[in-house]
Protein backbone atom coordinates (compact mmCIF):
# COMPACT_ATOMS: atom_id res chain seq x y z
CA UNK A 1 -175.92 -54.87 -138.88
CA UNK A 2 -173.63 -57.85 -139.38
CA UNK A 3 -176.36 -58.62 -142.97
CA UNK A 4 -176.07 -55.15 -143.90
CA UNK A 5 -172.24 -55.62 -144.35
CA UNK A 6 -172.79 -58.70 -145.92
CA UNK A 7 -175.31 -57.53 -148.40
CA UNK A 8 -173.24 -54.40 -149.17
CA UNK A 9 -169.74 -56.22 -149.89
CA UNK A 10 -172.07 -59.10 -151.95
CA UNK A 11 -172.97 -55.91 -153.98
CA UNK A 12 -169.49 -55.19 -154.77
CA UNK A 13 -169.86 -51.74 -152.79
CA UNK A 14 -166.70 -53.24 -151.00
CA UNK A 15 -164.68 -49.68 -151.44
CA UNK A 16 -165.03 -46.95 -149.04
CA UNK A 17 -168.47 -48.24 -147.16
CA UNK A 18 -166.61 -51.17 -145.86
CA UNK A 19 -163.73 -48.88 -144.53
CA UNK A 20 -166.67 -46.37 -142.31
CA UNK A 21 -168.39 -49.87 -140.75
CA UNK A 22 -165.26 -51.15 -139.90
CA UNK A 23 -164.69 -47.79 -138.14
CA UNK A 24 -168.27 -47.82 -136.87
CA UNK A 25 -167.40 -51.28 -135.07
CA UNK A 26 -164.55 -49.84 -133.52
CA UNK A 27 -166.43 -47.32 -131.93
CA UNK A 28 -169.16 -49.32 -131.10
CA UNK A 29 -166.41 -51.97 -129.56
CA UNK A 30 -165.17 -49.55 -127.68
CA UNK A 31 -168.24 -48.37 -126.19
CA UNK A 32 -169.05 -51.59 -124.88
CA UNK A 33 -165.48 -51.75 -123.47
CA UNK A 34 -166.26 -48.36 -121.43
CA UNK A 35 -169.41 -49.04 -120.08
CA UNK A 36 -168.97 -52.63 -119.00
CA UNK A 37 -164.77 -52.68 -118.02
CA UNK A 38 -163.83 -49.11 -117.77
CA UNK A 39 -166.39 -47.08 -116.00
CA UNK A 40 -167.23 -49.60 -112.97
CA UNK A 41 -163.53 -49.67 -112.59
CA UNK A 42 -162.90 -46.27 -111.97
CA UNK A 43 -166.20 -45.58 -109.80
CA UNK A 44 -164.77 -48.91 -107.66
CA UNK A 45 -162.04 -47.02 -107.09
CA UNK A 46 -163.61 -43.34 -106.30
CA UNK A 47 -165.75 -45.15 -103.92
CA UNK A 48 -162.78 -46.74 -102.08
CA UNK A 49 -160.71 -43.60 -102.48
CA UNK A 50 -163.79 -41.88 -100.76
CA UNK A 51 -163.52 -44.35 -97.59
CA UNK A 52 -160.08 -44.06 -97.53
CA UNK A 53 -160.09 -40.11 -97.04
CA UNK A 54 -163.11 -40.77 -94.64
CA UNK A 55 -161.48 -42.92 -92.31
CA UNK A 56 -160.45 -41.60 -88.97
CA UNK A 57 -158.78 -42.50 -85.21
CA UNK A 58 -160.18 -45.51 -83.79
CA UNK A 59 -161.87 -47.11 -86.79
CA UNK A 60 -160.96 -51.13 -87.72
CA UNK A 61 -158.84 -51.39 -91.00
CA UNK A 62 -157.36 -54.25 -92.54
CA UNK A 63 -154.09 -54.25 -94.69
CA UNK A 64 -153.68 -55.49 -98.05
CA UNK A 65 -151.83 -58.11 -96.59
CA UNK A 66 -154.32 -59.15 -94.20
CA UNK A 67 -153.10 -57.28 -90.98
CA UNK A 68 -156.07 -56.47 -88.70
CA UNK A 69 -155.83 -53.37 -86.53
CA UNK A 70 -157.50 -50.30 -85.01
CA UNK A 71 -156.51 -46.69 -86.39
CA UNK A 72 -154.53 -44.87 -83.85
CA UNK A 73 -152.71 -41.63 -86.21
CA UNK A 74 -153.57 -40.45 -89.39
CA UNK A 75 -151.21 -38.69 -91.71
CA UNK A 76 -151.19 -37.51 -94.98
CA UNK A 77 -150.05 -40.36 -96.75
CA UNK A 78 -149.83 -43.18 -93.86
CA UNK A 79 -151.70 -44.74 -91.16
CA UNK A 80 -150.47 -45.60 -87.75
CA UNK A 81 -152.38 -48.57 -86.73
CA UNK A 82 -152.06 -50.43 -83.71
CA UNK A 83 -151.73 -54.33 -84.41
CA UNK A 84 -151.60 -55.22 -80.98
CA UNK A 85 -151.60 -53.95 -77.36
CA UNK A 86 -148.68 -51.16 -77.47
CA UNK A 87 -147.66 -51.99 -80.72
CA UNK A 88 -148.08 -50.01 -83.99
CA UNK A 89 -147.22 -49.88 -87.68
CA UNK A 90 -146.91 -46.97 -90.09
CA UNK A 91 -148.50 -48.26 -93.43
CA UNK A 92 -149.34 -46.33 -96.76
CA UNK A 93 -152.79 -45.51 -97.57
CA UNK A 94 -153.36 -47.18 -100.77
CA UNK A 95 -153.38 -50.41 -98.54
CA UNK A 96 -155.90 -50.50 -96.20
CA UNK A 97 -159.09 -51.23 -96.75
CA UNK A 98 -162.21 -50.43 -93.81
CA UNK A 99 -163.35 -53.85 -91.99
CA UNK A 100 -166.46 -55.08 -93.47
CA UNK A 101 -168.80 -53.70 -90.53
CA UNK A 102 -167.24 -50.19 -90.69
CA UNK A 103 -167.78 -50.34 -94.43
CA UNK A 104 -171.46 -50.92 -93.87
CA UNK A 105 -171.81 -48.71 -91.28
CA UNK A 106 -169.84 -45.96 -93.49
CA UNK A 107 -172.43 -46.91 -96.59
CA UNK A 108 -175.57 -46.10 -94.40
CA UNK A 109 -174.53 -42.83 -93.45
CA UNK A 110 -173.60 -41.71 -97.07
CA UNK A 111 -176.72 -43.12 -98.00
CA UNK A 112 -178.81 -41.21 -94.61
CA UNK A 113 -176.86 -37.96 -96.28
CA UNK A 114 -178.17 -38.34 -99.51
C-alpha cells in the first residue's frame, strides 16, 4: 500500500488520489483502533457489569479500595456488606468487584449454561 502511494505521487497523480488514501488510512486507522482498544474495552466492562447484576446475599466482594467483605443487602444501586462481625457498610455498585474464587466459580456456571 505504502509503494502504491509512493509510485502514484512519483507520477505526479498527487491531486485528488492522494486526498481518498489519506482518507482510506483513516479508516483503516481507525479500524485497528476498534478492534484492538475499543471493543475489548467495552466487552471488559459488559462482562463485569454482568457479575455485578449477578451477585447476591452472602457472596465475597472486594471494594475498589481493597475492603474485603461478605454481601449481606442488596439494593438497587448499593451494597450492604459486612466488613466485620456486626459491622456493615453501604457502598455503590460500580465498586465492588467478586473475590477471585467467586469469579471462577461464577465463570463455570455461565460457561455449564452455555
Amino acid at each position: 500500500m505504502l509503494n502504491f502511494i509512493l509510485l502514484d505521487e512519483a507520477a505526479g497523480n498527487s491531486g485528488t488520489g492522494s486526498m481518498t488514501q489519506m482518507v482510506i488510512m483513516m479508516v483503516l486507522l481507525f479500524v485497528v483502533f476498534y478492534f484492538f482498544m475499543i471493543r475489548p474495552q467495552t466487552k471488559k466492562q459488559k462482562e463485569l457489569q454482568q457479575q455485578r447484576d449477578a451477585m447476591k446475599k452472602g457472596d465475597k466482594v472486594v471494594t475498589a479500595g481493597g475492603i474485603h467483605g461478605i454481601i449481606r443487602e442488596v439494593q438497587e444501586n448499593t451494597f450492604l456488606i459486612e466488613v466485620s462481625k456486626e459491622v456493615c457498610i453501604k457502598v455503590d455498585k460500580a465498586s465492588v468487584y467478586v473475590t477471585t474464587d467467586e469469579a471462577q466459580q461464577a465463570s463455570k456456571e455461565a460457561d455449564a449454561k452455555r
